[in-house]
N, C-alpha and C. Protein backbone atom coordinates (compact mmCIF):
# COMPACT_ATOMS: atom_id res chain seq x y z
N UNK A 1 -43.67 59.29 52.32
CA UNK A 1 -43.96 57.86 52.26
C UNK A 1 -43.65 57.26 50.89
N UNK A 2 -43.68 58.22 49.73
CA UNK A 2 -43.23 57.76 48.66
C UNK A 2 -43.02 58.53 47.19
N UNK A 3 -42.11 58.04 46.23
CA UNK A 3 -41.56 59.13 45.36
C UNK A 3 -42.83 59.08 44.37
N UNK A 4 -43.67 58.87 44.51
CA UNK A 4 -45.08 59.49 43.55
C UNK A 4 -45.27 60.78 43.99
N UNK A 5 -45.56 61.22 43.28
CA UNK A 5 -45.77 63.39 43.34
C UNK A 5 -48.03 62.63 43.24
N UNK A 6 -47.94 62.88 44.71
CA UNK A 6 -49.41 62.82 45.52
C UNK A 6 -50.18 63.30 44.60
N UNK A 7 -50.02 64.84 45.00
CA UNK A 7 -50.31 65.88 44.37
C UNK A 7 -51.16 65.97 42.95
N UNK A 8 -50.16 65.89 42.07
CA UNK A 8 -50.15 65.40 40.31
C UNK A 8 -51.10 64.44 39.99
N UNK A 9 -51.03 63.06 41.30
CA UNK A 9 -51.76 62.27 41.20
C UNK A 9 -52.99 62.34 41.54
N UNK A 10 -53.30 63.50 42.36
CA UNK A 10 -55.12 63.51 42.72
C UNK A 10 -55.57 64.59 41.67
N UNK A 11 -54.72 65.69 41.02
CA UNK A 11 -55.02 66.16 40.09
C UNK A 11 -55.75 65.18 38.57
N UNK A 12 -54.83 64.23 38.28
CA UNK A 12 -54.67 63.26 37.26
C UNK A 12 -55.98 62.92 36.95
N UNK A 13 -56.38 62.58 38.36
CA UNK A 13 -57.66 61.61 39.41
C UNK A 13 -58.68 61.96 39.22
N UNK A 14 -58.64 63.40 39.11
CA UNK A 14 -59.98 63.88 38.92
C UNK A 14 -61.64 63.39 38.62
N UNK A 15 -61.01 62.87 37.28
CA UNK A 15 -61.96 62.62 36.46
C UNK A 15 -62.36 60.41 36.37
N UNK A 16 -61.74 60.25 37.23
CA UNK A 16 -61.96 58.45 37.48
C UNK A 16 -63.22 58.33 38.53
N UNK A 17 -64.01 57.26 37.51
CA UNK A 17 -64.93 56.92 38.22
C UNK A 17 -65.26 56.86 39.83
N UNK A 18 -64.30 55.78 40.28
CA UNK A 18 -64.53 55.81 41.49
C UNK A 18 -64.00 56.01 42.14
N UNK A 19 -64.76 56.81 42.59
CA UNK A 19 -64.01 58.46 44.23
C UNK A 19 -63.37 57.70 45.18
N UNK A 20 -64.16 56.76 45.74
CA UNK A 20 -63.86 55.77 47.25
C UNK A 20 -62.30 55.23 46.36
N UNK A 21 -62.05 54.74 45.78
CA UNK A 21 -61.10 53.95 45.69
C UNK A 21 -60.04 55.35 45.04
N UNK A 22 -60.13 56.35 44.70
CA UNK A 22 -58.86 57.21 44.58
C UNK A 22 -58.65 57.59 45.84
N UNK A 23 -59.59 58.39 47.23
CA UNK A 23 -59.24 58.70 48.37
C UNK A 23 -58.87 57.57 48.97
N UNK A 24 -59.27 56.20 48.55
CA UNK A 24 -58.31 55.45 49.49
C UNK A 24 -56.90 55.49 48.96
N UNK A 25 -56.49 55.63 47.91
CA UNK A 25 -55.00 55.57 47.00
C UNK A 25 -54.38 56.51 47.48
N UNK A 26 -55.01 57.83 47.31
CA UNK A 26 -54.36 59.01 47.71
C UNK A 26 -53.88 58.80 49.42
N UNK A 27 -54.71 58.29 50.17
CA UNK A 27 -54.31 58.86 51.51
C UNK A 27 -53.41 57.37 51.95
N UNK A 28 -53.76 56.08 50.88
CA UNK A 28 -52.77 55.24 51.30
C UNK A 28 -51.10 55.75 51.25
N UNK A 29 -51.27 56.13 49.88
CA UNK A 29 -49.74 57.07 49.78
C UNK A 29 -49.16 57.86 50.29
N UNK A 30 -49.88 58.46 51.23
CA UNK A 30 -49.35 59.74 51.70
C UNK A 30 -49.20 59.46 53.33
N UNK A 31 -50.02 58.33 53.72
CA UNK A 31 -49.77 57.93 55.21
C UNK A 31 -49.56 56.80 55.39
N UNK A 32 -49.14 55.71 54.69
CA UNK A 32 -49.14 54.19 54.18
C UNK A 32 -50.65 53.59 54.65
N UNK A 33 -50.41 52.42 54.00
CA UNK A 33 -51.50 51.44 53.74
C UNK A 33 -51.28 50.84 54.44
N UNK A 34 -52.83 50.34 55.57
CA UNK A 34 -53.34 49.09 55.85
C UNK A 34 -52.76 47.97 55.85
N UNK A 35 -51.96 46.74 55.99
CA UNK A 35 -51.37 45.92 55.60
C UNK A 35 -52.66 44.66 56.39
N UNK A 36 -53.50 44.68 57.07
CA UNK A 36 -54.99 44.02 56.96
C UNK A 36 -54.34 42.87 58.52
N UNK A 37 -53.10 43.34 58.67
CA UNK A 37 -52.81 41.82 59.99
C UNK A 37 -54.31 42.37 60.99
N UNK A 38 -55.14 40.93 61.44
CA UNK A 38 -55.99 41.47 61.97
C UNK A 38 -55.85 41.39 64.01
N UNK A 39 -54.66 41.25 64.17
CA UNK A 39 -54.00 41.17 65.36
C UNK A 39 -52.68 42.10 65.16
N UNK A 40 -52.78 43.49 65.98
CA UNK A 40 -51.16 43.94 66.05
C UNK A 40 -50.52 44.15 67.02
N UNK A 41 -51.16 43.71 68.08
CA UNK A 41 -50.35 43.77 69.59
C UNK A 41 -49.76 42.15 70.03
N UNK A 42 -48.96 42.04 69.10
CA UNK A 42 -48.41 40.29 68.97
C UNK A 42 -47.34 40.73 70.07
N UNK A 43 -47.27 39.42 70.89
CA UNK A 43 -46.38 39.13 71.50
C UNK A 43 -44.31 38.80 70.68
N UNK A 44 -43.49 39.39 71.43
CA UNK A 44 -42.75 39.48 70.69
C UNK A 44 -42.33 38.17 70.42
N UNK A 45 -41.17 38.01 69.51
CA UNK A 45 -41.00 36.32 69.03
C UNK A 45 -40.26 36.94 67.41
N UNK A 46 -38.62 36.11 67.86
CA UNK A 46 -37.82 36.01 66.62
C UNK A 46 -37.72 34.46 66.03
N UNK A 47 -37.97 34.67 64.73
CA UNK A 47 -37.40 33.25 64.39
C UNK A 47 -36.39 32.90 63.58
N UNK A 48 -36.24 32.20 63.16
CA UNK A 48 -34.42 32.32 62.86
C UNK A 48 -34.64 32.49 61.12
N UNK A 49 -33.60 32.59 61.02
CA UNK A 49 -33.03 33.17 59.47
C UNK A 49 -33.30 31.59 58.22
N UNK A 50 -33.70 31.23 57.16
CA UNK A 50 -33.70 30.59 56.43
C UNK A 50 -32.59 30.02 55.93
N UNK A 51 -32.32 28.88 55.84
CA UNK A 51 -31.18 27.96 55.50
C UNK A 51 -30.51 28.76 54.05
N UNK A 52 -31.25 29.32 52.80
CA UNK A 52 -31.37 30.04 51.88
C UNK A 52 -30.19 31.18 52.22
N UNK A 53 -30.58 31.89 52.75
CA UNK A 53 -30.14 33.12 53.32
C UNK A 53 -28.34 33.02 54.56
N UNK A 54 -28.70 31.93 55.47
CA UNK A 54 -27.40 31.09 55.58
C UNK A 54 -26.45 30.95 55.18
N UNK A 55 -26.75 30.56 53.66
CA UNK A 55 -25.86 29.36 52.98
C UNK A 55 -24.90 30.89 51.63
N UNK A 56 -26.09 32.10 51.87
CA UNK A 56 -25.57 33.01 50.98
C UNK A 56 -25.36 34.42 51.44
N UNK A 57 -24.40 34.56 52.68
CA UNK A 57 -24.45 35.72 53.25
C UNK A 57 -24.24 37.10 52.45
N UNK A 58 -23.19 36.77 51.42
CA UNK A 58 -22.65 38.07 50.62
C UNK A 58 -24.14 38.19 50.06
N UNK A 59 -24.58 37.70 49.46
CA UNK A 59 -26.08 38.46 48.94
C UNK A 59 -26.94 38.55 49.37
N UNK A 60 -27.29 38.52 50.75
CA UNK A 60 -28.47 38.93 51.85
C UNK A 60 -27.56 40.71 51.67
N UNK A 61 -26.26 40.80 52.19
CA UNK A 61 -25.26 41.89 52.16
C UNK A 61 -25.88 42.77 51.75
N UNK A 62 -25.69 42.18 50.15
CA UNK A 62 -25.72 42.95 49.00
C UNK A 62 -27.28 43.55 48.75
N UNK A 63 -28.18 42.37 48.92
CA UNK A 63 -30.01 42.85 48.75
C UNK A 63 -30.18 43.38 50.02
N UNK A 64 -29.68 43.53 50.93
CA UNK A 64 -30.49 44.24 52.45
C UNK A 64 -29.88 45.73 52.12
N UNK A 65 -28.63 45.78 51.49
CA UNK A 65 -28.00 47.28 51.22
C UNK A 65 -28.78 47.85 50.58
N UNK A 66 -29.38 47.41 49.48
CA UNK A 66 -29.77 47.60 48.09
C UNK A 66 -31.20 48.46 48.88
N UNK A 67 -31.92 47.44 49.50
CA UNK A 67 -32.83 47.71 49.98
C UNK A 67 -33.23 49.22 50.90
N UNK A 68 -32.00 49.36 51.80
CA UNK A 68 -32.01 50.45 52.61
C UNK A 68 -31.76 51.72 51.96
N UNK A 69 -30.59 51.61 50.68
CA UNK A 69 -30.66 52.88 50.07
C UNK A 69 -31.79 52.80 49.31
N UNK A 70 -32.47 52.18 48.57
CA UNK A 70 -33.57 52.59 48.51
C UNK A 70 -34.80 53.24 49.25
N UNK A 71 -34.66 53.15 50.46
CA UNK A 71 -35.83 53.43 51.58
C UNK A 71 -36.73 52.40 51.28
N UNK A 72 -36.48 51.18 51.42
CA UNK A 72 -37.53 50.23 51.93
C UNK A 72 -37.49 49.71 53.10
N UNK A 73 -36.14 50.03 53.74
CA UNK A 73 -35.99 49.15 54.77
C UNK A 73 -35.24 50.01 56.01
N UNK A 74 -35.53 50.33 57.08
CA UNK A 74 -34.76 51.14 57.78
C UNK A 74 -33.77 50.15 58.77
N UNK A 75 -32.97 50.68 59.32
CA UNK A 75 -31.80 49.70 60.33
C UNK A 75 -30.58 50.17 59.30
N UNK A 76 -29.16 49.71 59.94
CA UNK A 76 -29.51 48.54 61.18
C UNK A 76 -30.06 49.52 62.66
N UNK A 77 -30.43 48.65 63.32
CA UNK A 77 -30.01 48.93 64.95
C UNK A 77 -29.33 47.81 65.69
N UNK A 78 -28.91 48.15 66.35
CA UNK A 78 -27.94 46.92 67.43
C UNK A 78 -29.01 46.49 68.40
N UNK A 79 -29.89 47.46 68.72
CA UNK A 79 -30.91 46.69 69.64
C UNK A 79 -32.34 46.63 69.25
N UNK A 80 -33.42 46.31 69.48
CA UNK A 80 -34.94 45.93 69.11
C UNK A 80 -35.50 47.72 68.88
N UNK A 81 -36.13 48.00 67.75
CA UNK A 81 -36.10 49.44 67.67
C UNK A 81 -38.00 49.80 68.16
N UNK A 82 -38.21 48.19 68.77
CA UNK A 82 -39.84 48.36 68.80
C UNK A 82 -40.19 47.71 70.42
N UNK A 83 -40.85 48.29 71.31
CA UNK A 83 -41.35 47.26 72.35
C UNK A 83 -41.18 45.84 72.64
N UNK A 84 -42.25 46.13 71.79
CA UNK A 84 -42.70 44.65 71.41
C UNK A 84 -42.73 44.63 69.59
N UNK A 85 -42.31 43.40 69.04
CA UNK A 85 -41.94 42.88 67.42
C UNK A 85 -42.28 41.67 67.08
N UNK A 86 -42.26 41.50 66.08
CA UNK A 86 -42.20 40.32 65.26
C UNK A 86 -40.95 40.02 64.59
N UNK A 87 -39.94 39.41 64.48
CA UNK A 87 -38.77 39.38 63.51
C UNK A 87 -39.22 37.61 62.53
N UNK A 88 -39.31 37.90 61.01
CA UNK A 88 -39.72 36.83 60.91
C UNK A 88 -38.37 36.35 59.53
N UNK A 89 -38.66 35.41 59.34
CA UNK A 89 -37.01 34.79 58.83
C UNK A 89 -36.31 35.45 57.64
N UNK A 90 -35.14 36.02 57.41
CA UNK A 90 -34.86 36.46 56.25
C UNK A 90 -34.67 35.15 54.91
N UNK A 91 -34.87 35.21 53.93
CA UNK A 91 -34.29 34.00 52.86
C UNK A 91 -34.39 34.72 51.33
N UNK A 92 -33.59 34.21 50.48
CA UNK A 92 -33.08 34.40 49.36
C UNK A 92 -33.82 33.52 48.27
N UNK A 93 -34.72 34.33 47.56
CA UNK A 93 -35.55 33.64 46.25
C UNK A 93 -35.07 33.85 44.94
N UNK A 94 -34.75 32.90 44.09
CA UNK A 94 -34.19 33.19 42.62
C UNK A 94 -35.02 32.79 41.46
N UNK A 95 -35.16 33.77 40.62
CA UNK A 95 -36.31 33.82 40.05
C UNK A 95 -35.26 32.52 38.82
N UNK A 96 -36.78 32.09 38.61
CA UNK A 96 -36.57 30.66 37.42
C UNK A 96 -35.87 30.92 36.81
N UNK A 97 -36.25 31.84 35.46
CA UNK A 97 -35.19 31.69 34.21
C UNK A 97 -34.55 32.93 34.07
N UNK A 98 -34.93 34.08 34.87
CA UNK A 98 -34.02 35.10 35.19
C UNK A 98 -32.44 34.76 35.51
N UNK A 99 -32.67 33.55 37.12
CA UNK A 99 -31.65 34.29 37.94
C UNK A 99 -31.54 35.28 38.97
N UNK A 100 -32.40 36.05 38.91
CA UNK A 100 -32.37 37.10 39.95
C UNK A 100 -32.48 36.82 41.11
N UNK A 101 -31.66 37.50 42.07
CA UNK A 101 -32.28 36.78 43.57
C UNK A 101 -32.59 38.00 44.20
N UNK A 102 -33.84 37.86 44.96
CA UNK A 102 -34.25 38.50 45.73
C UNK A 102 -34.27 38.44 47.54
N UNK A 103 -34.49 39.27 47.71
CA UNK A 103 -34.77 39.05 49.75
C UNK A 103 -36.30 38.75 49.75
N UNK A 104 -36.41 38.12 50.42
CA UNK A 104 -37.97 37.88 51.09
C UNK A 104 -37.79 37.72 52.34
N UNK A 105 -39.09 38.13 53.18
CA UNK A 105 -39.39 37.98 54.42
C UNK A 105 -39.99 36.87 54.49
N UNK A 106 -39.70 35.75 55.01
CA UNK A 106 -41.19 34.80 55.15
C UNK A 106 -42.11 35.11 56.22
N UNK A 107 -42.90 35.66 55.49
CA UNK A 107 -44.20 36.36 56.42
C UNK A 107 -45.15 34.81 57.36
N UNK A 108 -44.78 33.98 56.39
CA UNK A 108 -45.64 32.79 56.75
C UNK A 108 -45.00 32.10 57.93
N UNK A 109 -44.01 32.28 58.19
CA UNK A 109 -43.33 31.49 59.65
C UNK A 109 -43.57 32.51 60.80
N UNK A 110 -43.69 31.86 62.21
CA UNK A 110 -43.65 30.44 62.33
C UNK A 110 -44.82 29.44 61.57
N UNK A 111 -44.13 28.18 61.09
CA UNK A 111 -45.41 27.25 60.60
C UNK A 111 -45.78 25.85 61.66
N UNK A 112 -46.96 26.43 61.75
CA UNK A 112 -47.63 25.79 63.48
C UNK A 112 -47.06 25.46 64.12
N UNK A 113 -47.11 26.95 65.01
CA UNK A 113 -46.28 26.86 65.79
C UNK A 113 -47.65 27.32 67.39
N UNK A 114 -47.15 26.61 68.25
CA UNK A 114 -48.30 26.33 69.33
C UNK A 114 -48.87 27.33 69.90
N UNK A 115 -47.89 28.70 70.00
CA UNK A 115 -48.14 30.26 70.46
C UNK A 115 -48.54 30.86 69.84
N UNK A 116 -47.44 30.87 68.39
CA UNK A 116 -47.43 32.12 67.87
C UNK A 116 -48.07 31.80 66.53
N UNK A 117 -48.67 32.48 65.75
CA UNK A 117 -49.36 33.11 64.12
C UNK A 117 -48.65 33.75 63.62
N UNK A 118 -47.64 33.05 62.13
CA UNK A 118 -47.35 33.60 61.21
C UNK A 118 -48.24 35.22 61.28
N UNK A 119 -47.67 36.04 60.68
CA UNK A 119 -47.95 37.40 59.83
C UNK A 119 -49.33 37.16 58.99
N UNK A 120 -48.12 36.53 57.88
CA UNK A 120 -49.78 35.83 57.11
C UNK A 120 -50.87 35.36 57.00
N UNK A 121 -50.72 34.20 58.53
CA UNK A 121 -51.81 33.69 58.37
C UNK A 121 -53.01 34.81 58.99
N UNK A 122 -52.37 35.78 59.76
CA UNK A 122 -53.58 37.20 60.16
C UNK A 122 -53.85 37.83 58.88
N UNK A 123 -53.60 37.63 58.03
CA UNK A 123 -54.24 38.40 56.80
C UNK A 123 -55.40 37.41 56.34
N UNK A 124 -56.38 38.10 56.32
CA UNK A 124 -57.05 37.51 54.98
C UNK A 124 -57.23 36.84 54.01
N UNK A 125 -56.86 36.09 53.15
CA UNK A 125 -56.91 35.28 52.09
C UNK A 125 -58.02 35.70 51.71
N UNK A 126 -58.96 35.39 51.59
CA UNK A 126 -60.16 36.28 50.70
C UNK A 126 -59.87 37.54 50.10
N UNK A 127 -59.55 38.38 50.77
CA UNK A 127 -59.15 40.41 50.63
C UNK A 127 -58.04 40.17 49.72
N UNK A 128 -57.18 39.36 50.33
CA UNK A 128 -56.14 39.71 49.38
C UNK A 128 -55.98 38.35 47.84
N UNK A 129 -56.97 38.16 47.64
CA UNK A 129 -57.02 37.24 46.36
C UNK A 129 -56.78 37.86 45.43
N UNK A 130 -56.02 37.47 44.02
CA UNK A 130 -55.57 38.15 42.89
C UNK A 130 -55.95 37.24 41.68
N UNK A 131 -56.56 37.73 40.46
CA UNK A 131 -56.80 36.95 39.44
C UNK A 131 -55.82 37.74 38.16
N UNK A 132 -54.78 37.12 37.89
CA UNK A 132 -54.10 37.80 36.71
C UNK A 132 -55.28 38.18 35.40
N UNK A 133 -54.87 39.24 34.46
CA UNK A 133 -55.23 39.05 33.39
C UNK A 133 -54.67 38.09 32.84
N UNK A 134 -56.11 37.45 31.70
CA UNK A 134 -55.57 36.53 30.34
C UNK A 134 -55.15 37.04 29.47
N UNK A 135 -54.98 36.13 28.44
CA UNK A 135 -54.90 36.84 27.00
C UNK A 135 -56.52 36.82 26.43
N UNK A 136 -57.21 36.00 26.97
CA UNK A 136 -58.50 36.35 26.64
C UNK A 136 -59.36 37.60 27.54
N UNK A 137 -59.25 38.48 28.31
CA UNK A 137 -59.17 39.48 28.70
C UNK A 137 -58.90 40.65 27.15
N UNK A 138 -57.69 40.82 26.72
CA UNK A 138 -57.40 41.05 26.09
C UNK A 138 -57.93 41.56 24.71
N UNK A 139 -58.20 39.95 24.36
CA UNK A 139 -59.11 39.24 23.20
C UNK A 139 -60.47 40.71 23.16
N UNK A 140 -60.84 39.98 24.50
CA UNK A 140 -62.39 40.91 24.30
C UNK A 140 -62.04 42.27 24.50
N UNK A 141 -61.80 42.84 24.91
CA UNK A 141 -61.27 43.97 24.91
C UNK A 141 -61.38 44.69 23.57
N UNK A 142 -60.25 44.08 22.75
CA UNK A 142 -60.13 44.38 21.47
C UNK A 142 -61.18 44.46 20.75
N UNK A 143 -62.33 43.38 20.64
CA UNK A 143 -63.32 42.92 20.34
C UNK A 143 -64.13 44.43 20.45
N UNK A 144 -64.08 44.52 21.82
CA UNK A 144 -65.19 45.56 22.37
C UNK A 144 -64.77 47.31 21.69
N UNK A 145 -63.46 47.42 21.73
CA UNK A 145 -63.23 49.30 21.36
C UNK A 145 -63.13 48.55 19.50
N UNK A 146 -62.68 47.94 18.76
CA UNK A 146 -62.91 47.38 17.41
C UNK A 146 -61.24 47.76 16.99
N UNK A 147 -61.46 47.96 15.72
CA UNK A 147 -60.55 48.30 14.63
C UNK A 147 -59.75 49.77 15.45
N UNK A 148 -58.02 49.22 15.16
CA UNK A 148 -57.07 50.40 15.45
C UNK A 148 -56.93 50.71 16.98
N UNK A 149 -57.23 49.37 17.71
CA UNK A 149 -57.45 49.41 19.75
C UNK A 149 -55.50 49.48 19.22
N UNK A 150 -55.23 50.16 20.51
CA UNK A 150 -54.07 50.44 21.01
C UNK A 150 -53.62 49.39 22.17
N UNK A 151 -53.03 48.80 22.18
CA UNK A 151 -52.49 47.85 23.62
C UNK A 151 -51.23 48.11 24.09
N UNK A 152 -51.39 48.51 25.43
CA UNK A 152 -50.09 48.86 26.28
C UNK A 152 -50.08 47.63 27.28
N UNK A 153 -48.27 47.40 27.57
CA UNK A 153 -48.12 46.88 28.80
C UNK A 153 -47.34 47.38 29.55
N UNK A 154 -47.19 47.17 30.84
CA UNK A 154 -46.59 48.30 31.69
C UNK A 154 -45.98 47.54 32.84
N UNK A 155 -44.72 47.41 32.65
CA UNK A 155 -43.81 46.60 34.13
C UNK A 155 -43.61 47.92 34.48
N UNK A 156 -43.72 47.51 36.05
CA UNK A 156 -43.29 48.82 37.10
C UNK A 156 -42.13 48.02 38.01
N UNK A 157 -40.75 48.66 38.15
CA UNK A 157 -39.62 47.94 38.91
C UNK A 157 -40.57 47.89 40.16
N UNK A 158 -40.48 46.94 40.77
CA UNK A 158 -40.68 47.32 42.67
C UNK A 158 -41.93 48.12 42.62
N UNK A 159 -42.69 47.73 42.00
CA UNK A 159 -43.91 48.33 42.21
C UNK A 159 -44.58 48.25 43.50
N UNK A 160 -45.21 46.99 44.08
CA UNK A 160 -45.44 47.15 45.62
C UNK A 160 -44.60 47.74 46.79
N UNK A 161 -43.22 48.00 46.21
CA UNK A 161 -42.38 48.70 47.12
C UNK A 161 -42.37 50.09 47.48
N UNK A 162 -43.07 50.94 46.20
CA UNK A 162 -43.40 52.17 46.31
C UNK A 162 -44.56 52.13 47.31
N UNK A 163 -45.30 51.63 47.73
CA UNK A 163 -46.49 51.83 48.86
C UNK A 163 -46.25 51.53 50.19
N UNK A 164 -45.93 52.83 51.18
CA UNK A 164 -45.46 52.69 52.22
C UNK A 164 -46.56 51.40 53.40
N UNK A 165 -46.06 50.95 54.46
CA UNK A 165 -46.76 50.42 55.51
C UNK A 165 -47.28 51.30 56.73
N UNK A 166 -48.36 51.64 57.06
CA UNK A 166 -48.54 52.24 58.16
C UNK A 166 -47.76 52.26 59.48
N UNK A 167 -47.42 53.66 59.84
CA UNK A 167 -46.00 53.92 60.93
C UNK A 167 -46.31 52.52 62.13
N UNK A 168 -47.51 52.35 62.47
CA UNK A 168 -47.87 51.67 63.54
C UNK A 168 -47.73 50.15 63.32
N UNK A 169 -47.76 49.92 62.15
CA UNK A 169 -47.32 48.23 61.91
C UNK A 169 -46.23 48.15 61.14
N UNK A 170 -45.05 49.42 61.82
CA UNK A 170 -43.49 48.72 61.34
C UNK A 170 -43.17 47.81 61.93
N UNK A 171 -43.42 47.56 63.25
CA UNK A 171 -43.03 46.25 63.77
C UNK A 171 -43.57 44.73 63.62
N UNK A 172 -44.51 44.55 63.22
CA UNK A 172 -44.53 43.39 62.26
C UNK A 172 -43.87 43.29 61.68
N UNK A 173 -42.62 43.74 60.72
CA UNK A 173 -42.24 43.38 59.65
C UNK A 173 -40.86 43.49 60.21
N UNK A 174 -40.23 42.85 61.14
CA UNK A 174 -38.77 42.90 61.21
C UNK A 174 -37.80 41.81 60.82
N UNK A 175 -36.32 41.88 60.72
CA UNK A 175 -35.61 41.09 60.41
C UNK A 175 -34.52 41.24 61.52
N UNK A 176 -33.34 40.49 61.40
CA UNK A 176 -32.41 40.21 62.16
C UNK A 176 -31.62 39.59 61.44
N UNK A 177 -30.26 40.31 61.12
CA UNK A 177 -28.98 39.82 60.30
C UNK A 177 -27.85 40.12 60.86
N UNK A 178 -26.98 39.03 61.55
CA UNK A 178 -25.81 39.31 61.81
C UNK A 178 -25.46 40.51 63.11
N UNK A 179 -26.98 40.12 63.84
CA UNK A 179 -26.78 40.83 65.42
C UNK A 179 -27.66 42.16 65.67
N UNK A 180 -27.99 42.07 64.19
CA UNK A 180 -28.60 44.01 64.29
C UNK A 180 -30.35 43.91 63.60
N UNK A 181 -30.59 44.72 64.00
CA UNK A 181 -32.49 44.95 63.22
C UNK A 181 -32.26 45.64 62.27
N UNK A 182 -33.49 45.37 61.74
CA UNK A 182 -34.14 46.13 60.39
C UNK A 182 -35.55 45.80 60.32
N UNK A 183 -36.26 46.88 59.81
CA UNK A 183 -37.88 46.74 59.55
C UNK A 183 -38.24 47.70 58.34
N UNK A 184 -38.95 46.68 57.61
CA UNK A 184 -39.56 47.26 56.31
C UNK A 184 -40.34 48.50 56.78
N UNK A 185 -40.83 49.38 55.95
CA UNK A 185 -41.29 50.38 56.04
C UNK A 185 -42.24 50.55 54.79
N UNK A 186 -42.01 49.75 53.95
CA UNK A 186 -42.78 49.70 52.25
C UNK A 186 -43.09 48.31 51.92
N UNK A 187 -44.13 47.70 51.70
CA UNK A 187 -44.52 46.42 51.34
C UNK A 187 -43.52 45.70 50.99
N UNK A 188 -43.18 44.10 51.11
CA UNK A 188 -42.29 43.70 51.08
C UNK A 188 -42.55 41.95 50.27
N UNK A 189 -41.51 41.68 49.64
CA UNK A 189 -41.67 40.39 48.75
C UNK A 189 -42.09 39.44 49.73
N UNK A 190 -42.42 38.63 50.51
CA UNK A 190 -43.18 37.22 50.96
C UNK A 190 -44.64 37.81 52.20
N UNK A 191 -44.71 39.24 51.57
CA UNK A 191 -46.40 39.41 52.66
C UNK A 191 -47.15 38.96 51.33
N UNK A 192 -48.41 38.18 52.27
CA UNK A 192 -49.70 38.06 51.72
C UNK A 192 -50.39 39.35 50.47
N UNK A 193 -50.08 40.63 51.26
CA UNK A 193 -50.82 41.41 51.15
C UNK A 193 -50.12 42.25 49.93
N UNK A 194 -49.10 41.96 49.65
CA UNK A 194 -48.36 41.90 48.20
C UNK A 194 -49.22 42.11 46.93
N UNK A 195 -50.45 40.99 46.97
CA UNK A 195 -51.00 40.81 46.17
C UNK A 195 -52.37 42.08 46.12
N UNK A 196 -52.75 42.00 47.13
CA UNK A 196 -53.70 43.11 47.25
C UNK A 196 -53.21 44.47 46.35
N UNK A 197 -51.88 44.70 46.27
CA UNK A 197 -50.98 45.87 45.88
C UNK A 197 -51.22 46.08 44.42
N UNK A 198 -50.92 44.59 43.69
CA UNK A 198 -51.10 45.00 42.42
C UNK A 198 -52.67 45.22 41.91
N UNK A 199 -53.88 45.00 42.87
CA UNK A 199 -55.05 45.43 42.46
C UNK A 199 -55.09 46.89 42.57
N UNK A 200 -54.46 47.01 43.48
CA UNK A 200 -54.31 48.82 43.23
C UNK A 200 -53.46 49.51 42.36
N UNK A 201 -52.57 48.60 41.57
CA UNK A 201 -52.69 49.65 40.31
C UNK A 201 -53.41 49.27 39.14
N UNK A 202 -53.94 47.67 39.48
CA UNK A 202 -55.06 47.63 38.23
C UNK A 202 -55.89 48.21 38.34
N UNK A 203 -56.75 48.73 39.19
CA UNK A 203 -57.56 49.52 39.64
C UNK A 203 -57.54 51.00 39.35
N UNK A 204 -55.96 51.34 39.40
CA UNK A 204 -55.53 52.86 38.64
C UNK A 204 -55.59 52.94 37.52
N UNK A 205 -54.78 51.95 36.67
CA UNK A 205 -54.94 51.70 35.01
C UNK A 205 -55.85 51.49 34.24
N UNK A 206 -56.56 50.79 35.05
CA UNK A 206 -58.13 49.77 34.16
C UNK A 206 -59.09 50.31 34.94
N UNK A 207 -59.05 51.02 35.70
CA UNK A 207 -60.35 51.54 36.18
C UNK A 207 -60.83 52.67 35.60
C-alpha cells in the first residue's frame, strides 16, 4: 500500500505517547485508510470532465501518466472496472506563483444535484478540519525548550499520496479520460479528507 518500510516505522514508534493513534497509522498504511464517505453503496453516476481539463488535454496526458507510474492511480480500462462507481470530474489546478499544474478530482461535484451527493459532501467537515501552524506556535515553542531550540521544517513531495485508500472505496474515486477509467488508489488532490492526512503526520512529528 505504500513505500514507507511499516516495519522500521512501528519499531521507530515504540516509544510515542499515544498507542491508539500509532496502531491507527500503522494499520492505516499497511491496509489503507478510512477515507470517512459516510455512504458507499452510491448509485452509479459519471459527470463530465471540467472545462480546465478540456481546454488542456496534453497535460491531463502528461499528470494522469505521471500519476500511474507512480502508483496513485490504476487504469486505464476501456470498461467500468467497478459494479457500481462514482466517476467525478477530472480538472487542472495551477498553483499561484509556482505555476505548477496539478490533476484534481473534484470530489465536490455533482453541485446540487437532485439525486446524487458529491463525495465530499459525505465526508465530514468537522473530522476533517485543519488548523495550520503559526509563527506564533513557533514563538512559544521556543519560549518553552529556551536558549539553543533547534527548528526544523519538513516539505514532504505528495505527502497525502503516500497513504493508500481502502480496497473497498476504490470506486468512489474514479475518473474518465478520453473513453477509458481510472481510480485512485492513494488519497488524492480535491478530497475533503486530504486534510485529515496532514494531521497525521503532524501527529507523527509533533506528537
Amino acid at each position: 500500500m505504500s513505500p514507507i518500510n511499516v516495519n522500521r516505522l512501528e519499531y521507530e514508534l515504540k516509544e510515542h505517547p499515544d498507542k491508539h493513534f500509532v496502531m491507527y497509522l500503522l494499520n492505516g498504511i499497511r491496509f489503507g485508510f478510512d477515507t470517512l464517505v459516510s455512504i458507499l453503496d452510491l448509485p452509479t453516476f459519471e459527470c463530465k470532465n471540467l472545462l480546465s481539463a478540456i481546454r488542456d488535454p496534453e497535460s491531463v496526458d502528461m499528470l494522469l501518466k505521471q500519476e500511474i507510474d507512480k502508483g496513485y492511480v490504476k487504469g486505464p480500462f476501456s470498461s467500468p472496472p467497478f459494479e457500481t462507481y462514482r466517476v467525478s470530474p477530472i480538472g487542472i489546478a495551477e498553483g499561484k506563483y509556482s505555476g505548477k499544474k496539478r490533476l484534481i478530482l473534484d470530489l465536490s461535484s455533482p453541485h446540487e444535484h437532485e439525486t446524487h451527493e458529491s463525495i465530499n459532501s459525505l465526508i465530514d467537515k468537522e473530522v476533517c478540519s485543519l488548523s495550520y501552524v503559526k509563527i506564533d506556535d513557533a514563538i512559544r515553542a521556543i519560549k518553552h525548550f529556551g536558549k539553543q531550540t533547534i527548528l526544523n521544517k519538513t516539505d514532504m513531495t505528495d505527502a497525502f499520496k503516500q497513504l493508500g485508500i481502502r480496497k473497498h472505496q476504490h470506486h468512489l474515486y474514479c475518473m474518465k479520460w478520453k473513453n477509458n477509467y481510472y481510480h485512485y488508489v492513494k488519497l488524492c488532490f480535491g478530497s475533503r479528507i486530504r486534510l485529515a492526512s496532514l494531521t497525521i503526520y503532524h501527529g507523527l512529528f509533533v506528537g
